[in-house]
N, C-alpha and C. Protein backbone atom coordinates (compact mmCIF):
# COMPACT_ATOMS: atom_id res chain seq x y z
N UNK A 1 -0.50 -133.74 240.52
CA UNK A 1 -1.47 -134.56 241.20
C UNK A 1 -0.92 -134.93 242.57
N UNK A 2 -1.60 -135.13 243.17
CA UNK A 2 -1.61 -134.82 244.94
C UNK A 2 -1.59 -136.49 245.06
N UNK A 3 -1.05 -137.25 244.51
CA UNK A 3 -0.60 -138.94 244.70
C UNK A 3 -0.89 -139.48 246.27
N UNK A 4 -0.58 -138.47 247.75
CA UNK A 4 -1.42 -139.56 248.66
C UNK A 4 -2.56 -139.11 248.76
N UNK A 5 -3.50 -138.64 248.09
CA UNK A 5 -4.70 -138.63 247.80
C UNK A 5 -5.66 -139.39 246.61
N UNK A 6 -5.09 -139.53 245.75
CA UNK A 6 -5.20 -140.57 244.44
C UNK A 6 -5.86 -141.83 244.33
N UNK A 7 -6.69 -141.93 243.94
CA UNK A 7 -7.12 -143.19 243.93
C UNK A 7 -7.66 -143.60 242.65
N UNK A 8 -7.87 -145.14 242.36
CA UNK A 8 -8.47 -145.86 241.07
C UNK A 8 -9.35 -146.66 241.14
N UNK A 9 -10.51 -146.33 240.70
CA UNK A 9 -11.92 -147.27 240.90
C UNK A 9 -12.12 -147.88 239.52
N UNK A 10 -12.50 -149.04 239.03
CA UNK A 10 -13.15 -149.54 238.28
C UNK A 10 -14.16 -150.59 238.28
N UNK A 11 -14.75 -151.21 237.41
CA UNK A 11 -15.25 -152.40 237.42
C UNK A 11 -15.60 -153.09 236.17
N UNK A 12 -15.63 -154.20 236.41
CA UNK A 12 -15.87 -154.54 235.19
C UNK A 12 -14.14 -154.84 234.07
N UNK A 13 -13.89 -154.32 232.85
CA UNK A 13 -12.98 -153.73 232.56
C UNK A 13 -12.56 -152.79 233.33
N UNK A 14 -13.02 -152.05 233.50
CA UNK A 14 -12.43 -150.78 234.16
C UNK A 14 -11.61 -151.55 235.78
N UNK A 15 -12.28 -152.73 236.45
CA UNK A 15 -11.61 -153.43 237.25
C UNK A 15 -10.65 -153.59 237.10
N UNK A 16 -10.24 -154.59 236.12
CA UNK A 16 -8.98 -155.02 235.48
C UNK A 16 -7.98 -153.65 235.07
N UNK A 17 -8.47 -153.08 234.80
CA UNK A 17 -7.49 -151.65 234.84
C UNK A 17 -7.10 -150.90 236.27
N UNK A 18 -7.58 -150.95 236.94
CA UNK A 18 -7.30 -150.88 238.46
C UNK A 18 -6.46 -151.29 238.93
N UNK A 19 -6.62 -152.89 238.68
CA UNK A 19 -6.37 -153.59 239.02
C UNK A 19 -4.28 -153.64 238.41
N UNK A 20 -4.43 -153.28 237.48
CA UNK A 20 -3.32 -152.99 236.48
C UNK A 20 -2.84 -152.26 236.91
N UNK A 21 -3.57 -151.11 236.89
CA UNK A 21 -2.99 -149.53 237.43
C UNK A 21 -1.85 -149.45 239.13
N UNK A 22 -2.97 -149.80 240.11
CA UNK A 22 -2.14 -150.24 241.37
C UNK A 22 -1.53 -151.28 241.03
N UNK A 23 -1.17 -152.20 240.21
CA UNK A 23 -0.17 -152.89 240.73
C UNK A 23 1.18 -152.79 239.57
N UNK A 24 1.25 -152.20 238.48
CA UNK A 24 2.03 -151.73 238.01
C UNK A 24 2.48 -150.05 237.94
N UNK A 25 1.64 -149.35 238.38
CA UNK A 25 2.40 -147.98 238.94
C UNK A 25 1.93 -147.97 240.23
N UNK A 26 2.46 -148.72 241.39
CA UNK A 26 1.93 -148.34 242.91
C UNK A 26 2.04 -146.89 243.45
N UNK A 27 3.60 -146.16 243.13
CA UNK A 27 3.82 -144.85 243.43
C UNK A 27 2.40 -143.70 243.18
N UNK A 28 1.75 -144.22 242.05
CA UNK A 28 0.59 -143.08 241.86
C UNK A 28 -1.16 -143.30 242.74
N UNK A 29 -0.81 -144.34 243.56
CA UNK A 29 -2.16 -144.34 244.03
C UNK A 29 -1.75 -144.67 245.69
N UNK A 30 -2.83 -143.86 246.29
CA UNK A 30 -3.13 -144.42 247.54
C UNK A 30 -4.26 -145.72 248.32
N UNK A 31 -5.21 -145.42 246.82
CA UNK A 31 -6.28 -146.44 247.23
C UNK A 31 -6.35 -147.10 246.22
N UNK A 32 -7.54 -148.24 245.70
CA UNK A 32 -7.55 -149.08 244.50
C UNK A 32 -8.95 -149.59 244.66
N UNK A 33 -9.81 -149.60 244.24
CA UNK A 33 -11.06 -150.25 244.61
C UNK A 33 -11.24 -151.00 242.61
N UNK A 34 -11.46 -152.48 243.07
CA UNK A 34 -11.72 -153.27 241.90
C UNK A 34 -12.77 -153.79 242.19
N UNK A 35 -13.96 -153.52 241.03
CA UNK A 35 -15.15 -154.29 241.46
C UNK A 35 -15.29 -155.47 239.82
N UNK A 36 -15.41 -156.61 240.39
CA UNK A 36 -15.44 -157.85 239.17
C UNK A 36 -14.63 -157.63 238.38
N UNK A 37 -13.32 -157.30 238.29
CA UNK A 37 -12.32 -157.03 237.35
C UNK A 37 -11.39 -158.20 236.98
N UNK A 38 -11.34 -158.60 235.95
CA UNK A 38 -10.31 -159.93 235.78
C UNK A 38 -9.06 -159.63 236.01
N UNK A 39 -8.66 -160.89 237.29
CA UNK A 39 -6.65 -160.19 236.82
C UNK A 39 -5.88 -161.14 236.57
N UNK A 40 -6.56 -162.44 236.51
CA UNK A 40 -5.81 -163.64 235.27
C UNK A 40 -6.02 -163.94 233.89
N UNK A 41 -6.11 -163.13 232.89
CA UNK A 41 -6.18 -163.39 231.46
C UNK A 41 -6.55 -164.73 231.26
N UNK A 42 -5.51 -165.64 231.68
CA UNK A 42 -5.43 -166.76 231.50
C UNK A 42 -7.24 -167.66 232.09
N UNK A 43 -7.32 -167.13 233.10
CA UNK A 43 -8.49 -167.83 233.97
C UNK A 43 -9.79 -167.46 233.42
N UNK A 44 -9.33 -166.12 233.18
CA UNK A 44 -10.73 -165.29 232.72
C UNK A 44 -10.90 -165.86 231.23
N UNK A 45 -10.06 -166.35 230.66
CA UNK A 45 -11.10 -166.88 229.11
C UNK A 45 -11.02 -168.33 229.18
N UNK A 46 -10.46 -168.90 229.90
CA UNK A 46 -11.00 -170.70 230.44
C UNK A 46 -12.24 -170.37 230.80
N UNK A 47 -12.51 -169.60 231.52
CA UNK A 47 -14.11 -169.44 232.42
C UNK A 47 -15.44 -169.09 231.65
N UNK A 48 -14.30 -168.15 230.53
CA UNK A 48 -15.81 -168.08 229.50
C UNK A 48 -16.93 -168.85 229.07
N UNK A 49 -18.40 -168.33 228.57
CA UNK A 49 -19.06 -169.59 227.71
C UNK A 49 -18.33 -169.81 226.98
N UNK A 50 -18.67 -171.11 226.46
CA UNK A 50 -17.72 -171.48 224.99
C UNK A 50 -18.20 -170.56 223.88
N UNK A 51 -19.10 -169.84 223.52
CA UNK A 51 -19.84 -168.92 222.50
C UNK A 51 -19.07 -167.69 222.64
N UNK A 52 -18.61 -167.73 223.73
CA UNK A 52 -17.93 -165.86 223.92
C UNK A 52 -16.35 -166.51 223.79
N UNK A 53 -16.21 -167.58 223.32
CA UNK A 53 -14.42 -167.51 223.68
C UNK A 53 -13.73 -167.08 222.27
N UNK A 54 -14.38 -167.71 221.12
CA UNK A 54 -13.51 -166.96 219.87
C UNK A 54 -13.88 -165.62 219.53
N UNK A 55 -14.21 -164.79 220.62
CA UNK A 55 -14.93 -163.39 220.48
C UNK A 55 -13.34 -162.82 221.11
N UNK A 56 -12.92 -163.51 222.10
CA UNK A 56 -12.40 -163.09 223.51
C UNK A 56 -10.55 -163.81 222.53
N UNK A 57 -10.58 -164.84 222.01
CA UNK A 57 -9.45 -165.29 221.26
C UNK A 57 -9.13 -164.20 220.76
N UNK A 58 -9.48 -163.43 219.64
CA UNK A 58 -9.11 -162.70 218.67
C UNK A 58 -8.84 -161.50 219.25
N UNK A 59 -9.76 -160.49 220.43
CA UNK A 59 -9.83 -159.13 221.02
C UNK A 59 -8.73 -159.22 221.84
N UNK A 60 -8.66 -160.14 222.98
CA UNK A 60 -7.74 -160.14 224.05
C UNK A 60 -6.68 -161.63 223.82
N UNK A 61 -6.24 -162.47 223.26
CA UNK A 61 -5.28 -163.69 223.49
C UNK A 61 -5.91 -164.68 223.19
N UNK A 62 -5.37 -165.50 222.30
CA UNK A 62 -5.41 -167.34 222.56
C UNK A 62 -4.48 -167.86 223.67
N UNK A 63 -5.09 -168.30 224.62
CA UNK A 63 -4.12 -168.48 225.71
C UNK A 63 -3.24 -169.74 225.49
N UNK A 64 -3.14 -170.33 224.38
CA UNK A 64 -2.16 -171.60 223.85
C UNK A 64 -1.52 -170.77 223.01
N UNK A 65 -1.28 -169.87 222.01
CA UNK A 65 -0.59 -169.09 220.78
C UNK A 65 -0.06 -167.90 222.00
N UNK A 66 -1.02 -167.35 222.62
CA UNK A 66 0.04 -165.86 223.25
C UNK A 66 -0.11 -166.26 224.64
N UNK A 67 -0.09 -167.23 225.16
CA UNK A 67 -0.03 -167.14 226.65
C UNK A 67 1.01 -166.25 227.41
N UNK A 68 2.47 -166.31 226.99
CA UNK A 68 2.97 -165.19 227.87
C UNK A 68 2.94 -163.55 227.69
N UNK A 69 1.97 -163.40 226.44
CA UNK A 69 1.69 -162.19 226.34
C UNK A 69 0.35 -161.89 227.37
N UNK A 70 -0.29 -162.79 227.45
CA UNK A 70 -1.15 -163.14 228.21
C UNK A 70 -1.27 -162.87 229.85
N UNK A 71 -0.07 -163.56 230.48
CA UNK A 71 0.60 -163.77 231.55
C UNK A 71 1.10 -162.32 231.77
N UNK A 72 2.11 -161.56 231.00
CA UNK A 72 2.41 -160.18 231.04
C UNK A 72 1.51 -159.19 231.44
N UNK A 73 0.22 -159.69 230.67
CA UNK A 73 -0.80 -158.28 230.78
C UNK A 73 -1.85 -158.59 231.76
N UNK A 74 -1.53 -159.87 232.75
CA UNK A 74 -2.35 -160.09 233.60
C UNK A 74 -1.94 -159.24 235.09
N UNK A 75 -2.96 -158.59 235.23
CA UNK A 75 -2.62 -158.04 236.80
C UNK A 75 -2.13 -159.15 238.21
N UNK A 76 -2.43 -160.11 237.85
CA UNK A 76 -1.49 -161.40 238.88
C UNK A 76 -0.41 -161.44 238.38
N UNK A 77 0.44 -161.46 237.69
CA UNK A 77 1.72 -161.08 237.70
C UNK A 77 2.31 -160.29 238.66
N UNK A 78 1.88 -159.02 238.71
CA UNK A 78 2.09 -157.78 239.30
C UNK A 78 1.78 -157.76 240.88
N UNK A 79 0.63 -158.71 241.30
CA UNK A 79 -0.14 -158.25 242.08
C UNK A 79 0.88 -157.85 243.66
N UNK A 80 2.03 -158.35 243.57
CA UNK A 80 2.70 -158.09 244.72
C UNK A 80 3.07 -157.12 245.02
N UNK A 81 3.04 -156.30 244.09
CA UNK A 81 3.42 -154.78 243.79
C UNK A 81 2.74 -153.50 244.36
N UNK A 82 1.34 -153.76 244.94
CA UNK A 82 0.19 -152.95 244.73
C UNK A 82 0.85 -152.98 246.69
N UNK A 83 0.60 -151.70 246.66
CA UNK A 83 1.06 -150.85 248.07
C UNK A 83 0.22 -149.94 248.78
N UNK A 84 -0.77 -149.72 248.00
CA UNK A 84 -1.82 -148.82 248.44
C UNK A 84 -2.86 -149.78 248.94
N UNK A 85 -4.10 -148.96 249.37
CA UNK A 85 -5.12 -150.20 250.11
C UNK A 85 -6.19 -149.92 249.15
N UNK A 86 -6.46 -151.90 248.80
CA UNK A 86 -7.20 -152.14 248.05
C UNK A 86 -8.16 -152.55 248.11
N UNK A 87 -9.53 -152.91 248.01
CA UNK A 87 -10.27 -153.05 247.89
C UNK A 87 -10.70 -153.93 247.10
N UNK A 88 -11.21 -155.20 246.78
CA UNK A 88 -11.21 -156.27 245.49
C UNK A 88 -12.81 -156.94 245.56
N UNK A 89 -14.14 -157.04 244.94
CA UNK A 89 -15.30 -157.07 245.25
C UNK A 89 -15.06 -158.32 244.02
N UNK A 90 -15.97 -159.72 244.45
CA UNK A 90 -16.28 -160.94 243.12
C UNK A 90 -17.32 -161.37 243.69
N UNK A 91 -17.65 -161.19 242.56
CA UNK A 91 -19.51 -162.20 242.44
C UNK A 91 -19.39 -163.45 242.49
N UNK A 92 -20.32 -163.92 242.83
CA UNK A 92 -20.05 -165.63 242.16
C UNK A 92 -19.99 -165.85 240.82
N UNK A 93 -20.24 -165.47 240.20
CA UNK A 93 -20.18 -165.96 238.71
C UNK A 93 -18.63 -165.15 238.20
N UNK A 94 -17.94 -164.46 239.09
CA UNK A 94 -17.10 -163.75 238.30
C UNK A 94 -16.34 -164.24 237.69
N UNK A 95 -15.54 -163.77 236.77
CA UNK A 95 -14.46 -164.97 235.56
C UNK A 95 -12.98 -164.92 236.13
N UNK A 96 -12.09 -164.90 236.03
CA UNK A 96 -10.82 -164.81 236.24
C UNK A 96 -10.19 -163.97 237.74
């Protein structure tokens, strides 16, 4: 793969994987485009309705029981890392 050509689009989930992607393997991308992608775990299920949060507890973290697993798999951890040019799109309503 031709890496300064490379790039990672997502949104949504697929954001947050982008978002992941450039900033924990920077060497493989040149560009990064994140559209509404969460990259604080932590923020993104405070922000939830309360109806979607023991949906979001069990799939992705209780952020009081696994917070630093939490913290680990959040793309803000990382974000200093990301070297390529990015691109980052949030709605108003977006979560994290």
């Amino acid at each position: 793969m031709d890496v300064s050509r490379a790039g990672v689009v997502g949104r949504s989930y697929g954001g947050y994987m982008t978002l992941t992607l450039a900033a924990r393997h920077p060497e493989l991308w040149s560009a990064a485009v994140d559209m509404f992608g969460p990259y604080d775990l932590l923020t993104f299920i405070d922000r939830l309705p309360e109806t979607w949060k023991p949906y979001f507890r069990i799939e992705v973290g209780d952020p009081e029981k696994d917070r630093d697993f939490l913290v680990e798999r959040s793309p803000r951890t990382y974000i200093d890392q990301v070297s390529c040019r990015c691109w980052s799109s949030r709605g108003k309503t977006t979560r994290g």
